[in-house]
Protein backbone atom coordinates (compact mmCIF):
# COMPACT_ATOMS: atom_id res chain seq x y z
CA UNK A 1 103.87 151.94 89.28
CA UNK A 2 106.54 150.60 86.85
CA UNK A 3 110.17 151.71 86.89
CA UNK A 4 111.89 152.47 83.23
CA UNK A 5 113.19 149.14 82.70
CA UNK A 6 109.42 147.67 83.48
CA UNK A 7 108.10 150.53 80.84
CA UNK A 8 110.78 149.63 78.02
CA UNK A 9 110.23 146.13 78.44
CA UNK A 10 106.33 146.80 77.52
CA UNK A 11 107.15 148.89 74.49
CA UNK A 12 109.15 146.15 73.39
CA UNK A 13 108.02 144.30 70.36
CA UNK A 14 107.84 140.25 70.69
CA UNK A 15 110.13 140.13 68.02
CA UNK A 16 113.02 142.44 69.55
CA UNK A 17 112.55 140.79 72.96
CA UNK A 18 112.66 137.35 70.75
CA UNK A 19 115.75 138.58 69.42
CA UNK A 20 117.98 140.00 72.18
CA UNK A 21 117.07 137.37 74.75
CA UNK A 22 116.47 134.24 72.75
CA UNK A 23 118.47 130.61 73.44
CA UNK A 24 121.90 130.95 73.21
CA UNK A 25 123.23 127.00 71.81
CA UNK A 26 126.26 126.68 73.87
CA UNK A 27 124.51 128.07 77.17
CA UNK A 28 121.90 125.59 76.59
CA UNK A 29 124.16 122.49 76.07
CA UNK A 30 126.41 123.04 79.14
CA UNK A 31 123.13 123.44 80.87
CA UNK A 32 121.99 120.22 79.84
CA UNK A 33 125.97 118.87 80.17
CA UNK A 34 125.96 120.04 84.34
CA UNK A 35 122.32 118.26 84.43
CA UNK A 36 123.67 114.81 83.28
CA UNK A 37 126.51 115.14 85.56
CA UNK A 38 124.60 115.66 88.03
CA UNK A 39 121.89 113.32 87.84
CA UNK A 40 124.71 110.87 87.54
CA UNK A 41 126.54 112.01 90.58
CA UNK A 42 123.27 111.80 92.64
CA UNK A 43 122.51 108.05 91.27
CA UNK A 44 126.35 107.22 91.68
CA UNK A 45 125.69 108.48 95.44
CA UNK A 46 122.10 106.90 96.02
CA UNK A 47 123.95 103.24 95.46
CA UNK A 48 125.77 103.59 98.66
CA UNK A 49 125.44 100.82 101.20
CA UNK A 50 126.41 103.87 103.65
CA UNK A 51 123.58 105.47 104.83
CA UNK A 52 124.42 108.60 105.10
CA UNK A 53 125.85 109.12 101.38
CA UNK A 54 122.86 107.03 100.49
CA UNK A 55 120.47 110.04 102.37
CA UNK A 56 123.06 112.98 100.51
CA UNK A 57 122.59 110.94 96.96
CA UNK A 58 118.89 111.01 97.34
CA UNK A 59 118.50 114.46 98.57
CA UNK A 60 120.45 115.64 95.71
CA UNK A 61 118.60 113.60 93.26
CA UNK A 62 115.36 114.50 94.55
CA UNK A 63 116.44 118.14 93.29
CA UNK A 64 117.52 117.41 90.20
CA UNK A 65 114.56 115.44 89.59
CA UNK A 66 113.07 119.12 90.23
CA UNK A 67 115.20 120.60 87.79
CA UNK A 68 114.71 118.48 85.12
CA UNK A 69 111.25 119.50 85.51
CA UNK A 70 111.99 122.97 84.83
CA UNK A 71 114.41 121.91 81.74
CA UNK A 72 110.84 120.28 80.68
CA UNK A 73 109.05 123.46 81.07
CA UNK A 74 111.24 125.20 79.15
CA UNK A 75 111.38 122.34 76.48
CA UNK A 76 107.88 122.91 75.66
CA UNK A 77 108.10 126.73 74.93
CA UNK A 78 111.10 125.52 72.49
CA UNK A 79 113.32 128.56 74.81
CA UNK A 80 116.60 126.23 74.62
CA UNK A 81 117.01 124.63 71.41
CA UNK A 82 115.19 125.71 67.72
CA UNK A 83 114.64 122.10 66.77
CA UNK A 84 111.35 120.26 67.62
CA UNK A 85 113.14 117.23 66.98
CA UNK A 86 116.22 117.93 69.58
CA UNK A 87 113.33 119.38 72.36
CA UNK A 88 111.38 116.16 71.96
CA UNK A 89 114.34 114.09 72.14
CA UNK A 90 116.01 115.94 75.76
CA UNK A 91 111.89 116.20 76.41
CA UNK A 92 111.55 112.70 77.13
CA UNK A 93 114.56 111.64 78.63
CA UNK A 94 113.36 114.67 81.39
CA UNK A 95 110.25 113.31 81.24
CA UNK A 96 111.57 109.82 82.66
CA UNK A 97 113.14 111.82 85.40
CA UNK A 98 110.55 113.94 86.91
CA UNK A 99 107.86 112.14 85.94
CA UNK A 100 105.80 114.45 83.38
CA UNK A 101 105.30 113.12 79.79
CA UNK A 102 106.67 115.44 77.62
CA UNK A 103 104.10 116.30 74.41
CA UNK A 104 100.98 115.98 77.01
CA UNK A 105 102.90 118.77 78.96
CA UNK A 106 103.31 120.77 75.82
CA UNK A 107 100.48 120.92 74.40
CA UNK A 108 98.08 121.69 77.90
CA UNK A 109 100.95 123.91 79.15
CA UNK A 110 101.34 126.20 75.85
CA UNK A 111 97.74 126.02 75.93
CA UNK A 112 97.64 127.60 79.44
CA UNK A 113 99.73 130.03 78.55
CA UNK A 114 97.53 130.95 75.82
CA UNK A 115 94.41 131.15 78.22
CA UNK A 116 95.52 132.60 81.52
CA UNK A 117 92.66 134.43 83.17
CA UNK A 118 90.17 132.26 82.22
CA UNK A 119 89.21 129.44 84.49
CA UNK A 120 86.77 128.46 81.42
CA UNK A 121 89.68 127.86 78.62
CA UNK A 122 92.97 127.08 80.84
CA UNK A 123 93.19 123.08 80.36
CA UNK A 124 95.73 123.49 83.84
CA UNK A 125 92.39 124.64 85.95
CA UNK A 126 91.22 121.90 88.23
CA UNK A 127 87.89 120.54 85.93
CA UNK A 128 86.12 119.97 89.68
CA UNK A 129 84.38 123.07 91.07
CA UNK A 130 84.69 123.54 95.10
CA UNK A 131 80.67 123.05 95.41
CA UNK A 132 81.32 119.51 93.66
CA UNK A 133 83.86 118.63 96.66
CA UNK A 134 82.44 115.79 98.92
CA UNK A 135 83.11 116.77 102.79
CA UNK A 136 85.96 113.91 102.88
CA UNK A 137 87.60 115.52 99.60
CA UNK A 138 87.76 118.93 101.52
CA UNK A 139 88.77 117.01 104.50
CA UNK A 140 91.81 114.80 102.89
CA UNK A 141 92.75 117.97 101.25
CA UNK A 142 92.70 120.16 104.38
CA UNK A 143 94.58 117.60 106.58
CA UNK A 144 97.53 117.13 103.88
CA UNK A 145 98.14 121.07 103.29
CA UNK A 146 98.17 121.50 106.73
CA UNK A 147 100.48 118.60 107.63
CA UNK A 148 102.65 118.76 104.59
CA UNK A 149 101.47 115.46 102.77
CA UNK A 150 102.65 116.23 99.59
CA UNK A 151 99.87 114.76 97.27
CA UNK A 152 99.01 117.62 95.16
CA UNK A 153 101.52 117.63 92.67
CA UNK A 154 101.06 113.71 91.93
CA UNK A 155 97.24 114.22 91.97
CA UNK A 156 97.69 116.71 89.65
CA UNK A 157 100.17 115.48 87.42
CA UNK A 158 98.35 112.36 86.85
CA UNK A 159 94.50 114.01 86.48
CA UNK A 160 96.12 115.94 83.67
CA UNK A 161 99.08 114.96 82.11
CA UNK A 162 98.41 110.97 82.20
CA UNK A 163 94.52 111.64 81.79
CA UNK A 164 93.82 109.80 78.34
CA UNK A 165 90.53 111.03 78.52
CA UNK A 166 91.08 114.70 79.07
CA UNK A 167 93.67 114.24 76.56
CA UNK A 168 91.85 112.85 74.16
CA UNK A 169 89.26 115.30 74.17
CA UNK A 170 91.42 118.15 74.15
CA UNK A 171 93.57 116.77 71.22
CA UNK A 172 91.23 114.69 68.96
CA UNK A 173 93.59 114.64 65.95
CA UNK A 174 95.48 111.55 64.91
CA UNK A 175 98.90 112.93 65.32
CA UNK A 176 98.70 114.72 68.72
CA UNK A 177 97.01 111.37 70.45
CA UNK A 178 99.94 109.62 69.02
CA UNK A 179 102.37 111.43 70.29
CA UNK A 180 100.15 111.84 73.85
CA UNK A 181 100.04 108.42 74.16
CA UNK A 182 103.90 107.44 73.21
CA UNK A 183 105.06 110.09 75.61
CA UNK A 184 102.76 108.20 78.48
CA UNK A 185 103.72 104.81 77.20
CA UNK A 186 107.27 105.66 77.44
CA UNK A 187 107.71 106.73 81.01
CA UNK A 188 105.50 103.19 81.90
CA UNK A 189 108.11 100.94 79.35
CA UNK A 190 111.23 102.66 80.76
CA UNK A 191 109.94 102.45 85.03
CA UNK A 192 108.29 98.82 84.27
CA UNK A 193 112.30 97.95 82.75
CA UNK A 194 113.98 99.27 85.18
CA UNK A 195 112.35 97.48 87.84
CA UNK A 196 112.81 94.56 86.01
CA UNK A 197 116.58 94.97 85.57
CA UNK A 198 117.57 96.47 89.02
CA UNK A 199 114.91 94.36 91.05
CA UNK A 200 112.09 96.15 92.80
CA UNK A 201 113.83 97.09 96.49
CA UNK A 202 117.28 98.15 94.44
CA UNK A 203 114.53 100.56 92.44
CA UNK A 204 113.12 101.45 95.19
CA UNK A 205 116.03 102.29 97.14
CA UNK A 206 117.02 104.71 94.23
CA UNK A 207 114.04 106.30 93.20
CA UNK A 208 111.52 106.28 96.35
CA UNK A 209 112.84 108.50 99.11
CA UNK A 210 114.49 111.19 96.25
CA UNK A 211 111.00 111.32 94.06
CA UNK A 212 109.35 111.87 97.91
CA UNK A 213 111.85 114.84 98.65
CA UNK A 214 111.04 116.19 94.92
CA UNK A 215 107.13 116.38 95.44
CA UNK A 216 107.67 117.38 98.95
CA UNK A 217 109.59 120.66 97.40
CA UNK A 218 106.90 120.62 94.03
CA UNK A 219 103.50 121.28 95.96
CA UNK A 220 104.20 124.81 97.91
CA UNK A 221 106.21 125.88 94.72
CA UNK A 222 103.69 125.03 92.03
CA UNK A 223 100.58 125.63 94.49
CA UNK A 224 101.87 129.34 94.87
CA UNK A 225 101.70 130.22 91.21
CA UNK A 226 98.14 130.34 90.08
CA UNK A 227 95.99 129.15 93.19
CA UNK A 228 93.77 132.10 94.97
CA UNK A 229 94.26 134.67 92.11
CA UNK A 230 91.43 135.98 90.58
CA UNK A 231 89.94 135.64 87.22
CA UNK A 232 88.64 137.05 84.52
CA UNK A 233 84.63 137.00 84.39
CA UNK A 234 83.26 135.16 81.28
CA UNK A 235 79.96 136.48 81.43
CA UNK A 236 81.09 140.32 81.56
CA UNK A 237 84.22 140.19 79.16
CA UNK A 238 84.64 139.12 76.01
CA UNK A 239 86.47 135.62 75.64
CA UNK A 240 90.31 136.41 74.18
CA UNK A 241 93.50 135.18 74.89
CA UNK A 242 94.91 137.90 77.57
CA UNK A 243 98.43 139.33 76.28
CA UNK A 244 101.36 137.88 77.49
CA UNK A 245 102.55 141.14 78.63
CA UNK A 246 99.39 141.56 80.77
CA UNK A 247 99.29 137.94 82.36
CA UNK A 248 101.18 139.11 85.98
CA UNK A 249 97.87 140.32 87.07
CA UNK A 250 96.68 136.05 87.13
CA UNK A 251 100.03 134.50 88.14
CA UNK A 252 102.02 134.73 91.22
CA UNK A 253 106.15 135.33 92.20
CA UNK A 254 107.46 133.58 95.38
CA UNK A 255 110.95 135.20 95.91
CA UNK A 256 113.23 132.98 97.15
CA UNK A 257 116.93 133.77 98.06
CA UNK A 258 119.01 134.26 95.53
CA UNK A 259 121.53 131.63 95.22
CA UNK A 260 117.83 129.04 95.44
CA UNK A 261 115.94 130.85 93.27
CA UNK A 262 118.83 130.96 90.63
CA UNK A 263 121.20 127.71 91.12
CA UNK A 264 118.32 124.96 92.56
CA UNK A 265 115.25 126.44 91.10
CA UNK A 266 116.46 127.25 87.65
CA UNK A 267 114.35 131.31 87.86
CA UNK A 268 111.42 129.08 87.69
CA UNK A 269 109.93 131.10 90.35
CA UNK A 270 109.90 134.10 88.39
CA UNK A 271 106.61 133.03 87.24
CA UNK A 272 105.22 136.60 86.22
CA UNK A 273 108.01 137.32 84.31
CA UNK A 274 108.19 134.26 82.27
CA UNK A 275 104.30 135.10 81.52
CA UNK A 276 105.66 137.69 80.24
CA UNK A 277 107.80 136.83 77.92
CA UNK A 278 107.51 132.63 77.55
CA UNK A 279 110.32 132.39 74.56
CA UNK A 280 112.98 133.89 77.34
CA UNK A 281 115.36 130.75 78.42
CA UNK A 282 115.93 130.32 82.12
CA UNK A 283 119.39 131.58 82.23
CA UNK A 284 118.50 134.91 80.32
CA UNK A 285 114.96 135.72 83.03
CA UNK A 286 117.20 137.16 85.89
CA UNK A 287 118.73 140.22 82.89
CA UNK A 288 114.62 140.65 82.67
CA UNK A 289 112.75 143.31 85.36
CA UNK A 290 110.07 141.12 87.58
CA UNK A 291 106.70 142.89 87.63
CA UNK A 292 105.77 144.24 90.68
CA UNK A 293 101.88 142.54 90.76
CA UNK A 294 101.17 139.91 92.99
CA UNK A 295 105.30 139.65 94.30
CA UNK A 296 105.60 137.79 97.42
CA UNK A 297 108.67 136.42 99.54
CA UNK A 298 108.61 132.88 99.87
CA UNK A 299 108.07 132.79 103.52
CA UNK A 300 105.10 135.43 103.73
CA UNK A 301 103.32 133.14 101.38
CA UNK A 302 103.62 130.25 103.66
CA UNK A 303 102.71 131.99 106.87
CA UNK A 304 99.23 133.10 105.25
CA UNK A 305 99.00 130.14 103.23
CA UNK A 306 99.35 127.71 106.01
CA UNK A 307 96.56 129.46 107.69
CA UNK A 308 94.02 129.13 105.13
CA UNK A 309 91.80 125.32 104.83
CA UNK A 310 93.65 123.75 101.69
CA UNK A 311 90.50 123.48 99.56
CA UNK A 312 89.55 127.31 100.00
CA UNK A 313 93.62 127.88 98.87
CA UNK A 314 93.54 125.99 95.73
CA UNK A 315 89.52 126.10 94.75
CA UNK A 316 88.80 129.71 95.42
CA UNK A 317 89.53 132.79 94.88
CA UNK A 318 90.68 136.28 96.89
CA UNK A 319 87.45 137.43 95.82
CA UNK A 320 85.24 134.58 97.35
CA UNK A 321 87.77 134.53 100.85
CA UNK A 322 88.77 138.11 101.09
CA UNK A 323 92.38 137.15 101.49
CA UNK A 324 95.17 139.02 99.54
CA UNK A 325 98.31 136.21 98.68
């Protein structure tokens, strides 16, 4: 059941929810201000020939490297600023940061959220079926869910968002593999020059152990969203878009304790309610009711999670393993 809030939320038009919780410009730039200072604080820190403020600088930039992937996220659904031109430009300098180039992100990511529920049309859906698994895939992927060895969210990442050919089929027109292929070519030119300029152990030093700590944190949080959910059935339904309003039913909430969930993670794991309603900025979600379907605290996913062989997590579904995340 749905409590009042949850019910006048659904009556709510688009438009009115639009209106009352869109961007607000000042909100948005001392976001963005705190972000700066912060990645500068944590690459001030990582320069340290002291190892221990060395360890603190990278653990904190490892984080923000994190939350300048959610900045990206909300980038793309144009939820902080109005002007293309302003998201594209903050878009890429995130982009150099945590590692995602920014218009591939867009376009796939809008394009999921147009298509959730259907395995058949959501670009973000692993193109490999489980059947077409070789036993050392399901093996390699077993052994590093089990033991931590965070290699989902760079496999991902780069079978997607730095997959020219998936790309290019996706987006055949002129302008779109333009701007695909600058916003790939840019993160190469600006990691190539850096290494250049600081020499590759000073690079190293700053970016290695932090980008480790930031994948580390990425693959539980971004495997709990969508993996082991069921779908919608293309040969029983007809094939539209699902409403945004209706999209909790295919996504997943991890609750995390407040002060994480709202000061590191940005309300990023309020990933039902941003279904919901995509235009909502970060900093307005937590005014927003969370739906109740498929709600889970943080450390009840992990405890069933863990338990389960990491190719039947991310490849099937509840109704193919019988288990309820």
């Amino acid at each position: 059941m749905v409590n009042d809030i949850q019910i006048k939320q659904k009556s709510m038009s688009p438009s009115k929810m639009s209106g009352k919780y869109r961007f607000v410009f000042a909100k948005s730039v001392l976001l963005l201000f705190w972000q700066f200072t912060f990645t500068a604080l944590s690459i001030y820190l990582s320069f340290s020939t002291l190892w221990p403020i060395w360890m603190l600088g990278q653990l904190l930039l490892g984080i923000n490297m994190l939350q300048w992937f959610f900045i990206l996220h909300d980038l793309a659904h144009q939820s902080l600023f109005k002007s293309q031109a302003i998201n594209a430009i903050i878009g890429h300098i995130a982009s150099i940061i945590c590692l995602v180039p920014y218009y591939p992100w867009l376009y796939i990511h809008n394009a999921h959220h147009k298509w959730t529920g259907w395995k058949e049309k959501d670009p973000t859906i692993p193109d490999i079926k489980v059947e077409q698994l070789t036993r050392f895939q399901k093996r390699l992927i077993d052994l590093c869910w089990k033991y931590w060895i965070p290699i989902f969210a760079v496999n991902y990442t780069s079978q997607t968002f730095f997959n020219i050919k998936k790309l290019l089929d996706l987006y055949p027109k002129k302008e779109t593999k333009i701007k695909n292929s600058f916003s790939i070519f840019w993160i190469i030119m600006v990691f190539v020059t850096l290494t250049f300029v600081l020499g590759p152990w000073l690079f190293l030093k700053l970016w290695a152990l932090s980008f480790f700590i930031y994948i580390s944190i990425s693959d539980p949080l971004l495997i709990s969203q969508h993996t082991h959910l069921d779908y919608n059935d293309l040969d029983k339904q007809n094939l539209r878009p699902v409403p945004f309003i209706d999209q909790p039913i295919f996504t997943r909430s991890v609750k995390y304790p407040r002060f994480i969930e709202q000061f590191l993670f940005y309300n990023f794991p309020k990933h039902g309610l941003h279904h919901q309603f995509p235009w909502v900025p970060i900093y307005h979600l937590p005014k927003l009711q969370e739906p109740k379907e498929n709600t889970i605290f943080w450390t009840d996913w992990l405890a069933i999670a863990k338990t389960m062989p990491g190719h039947i997590l991310i490849f099937k579904s509840t109704k193919d393993s019988g288990v309820k995340l």
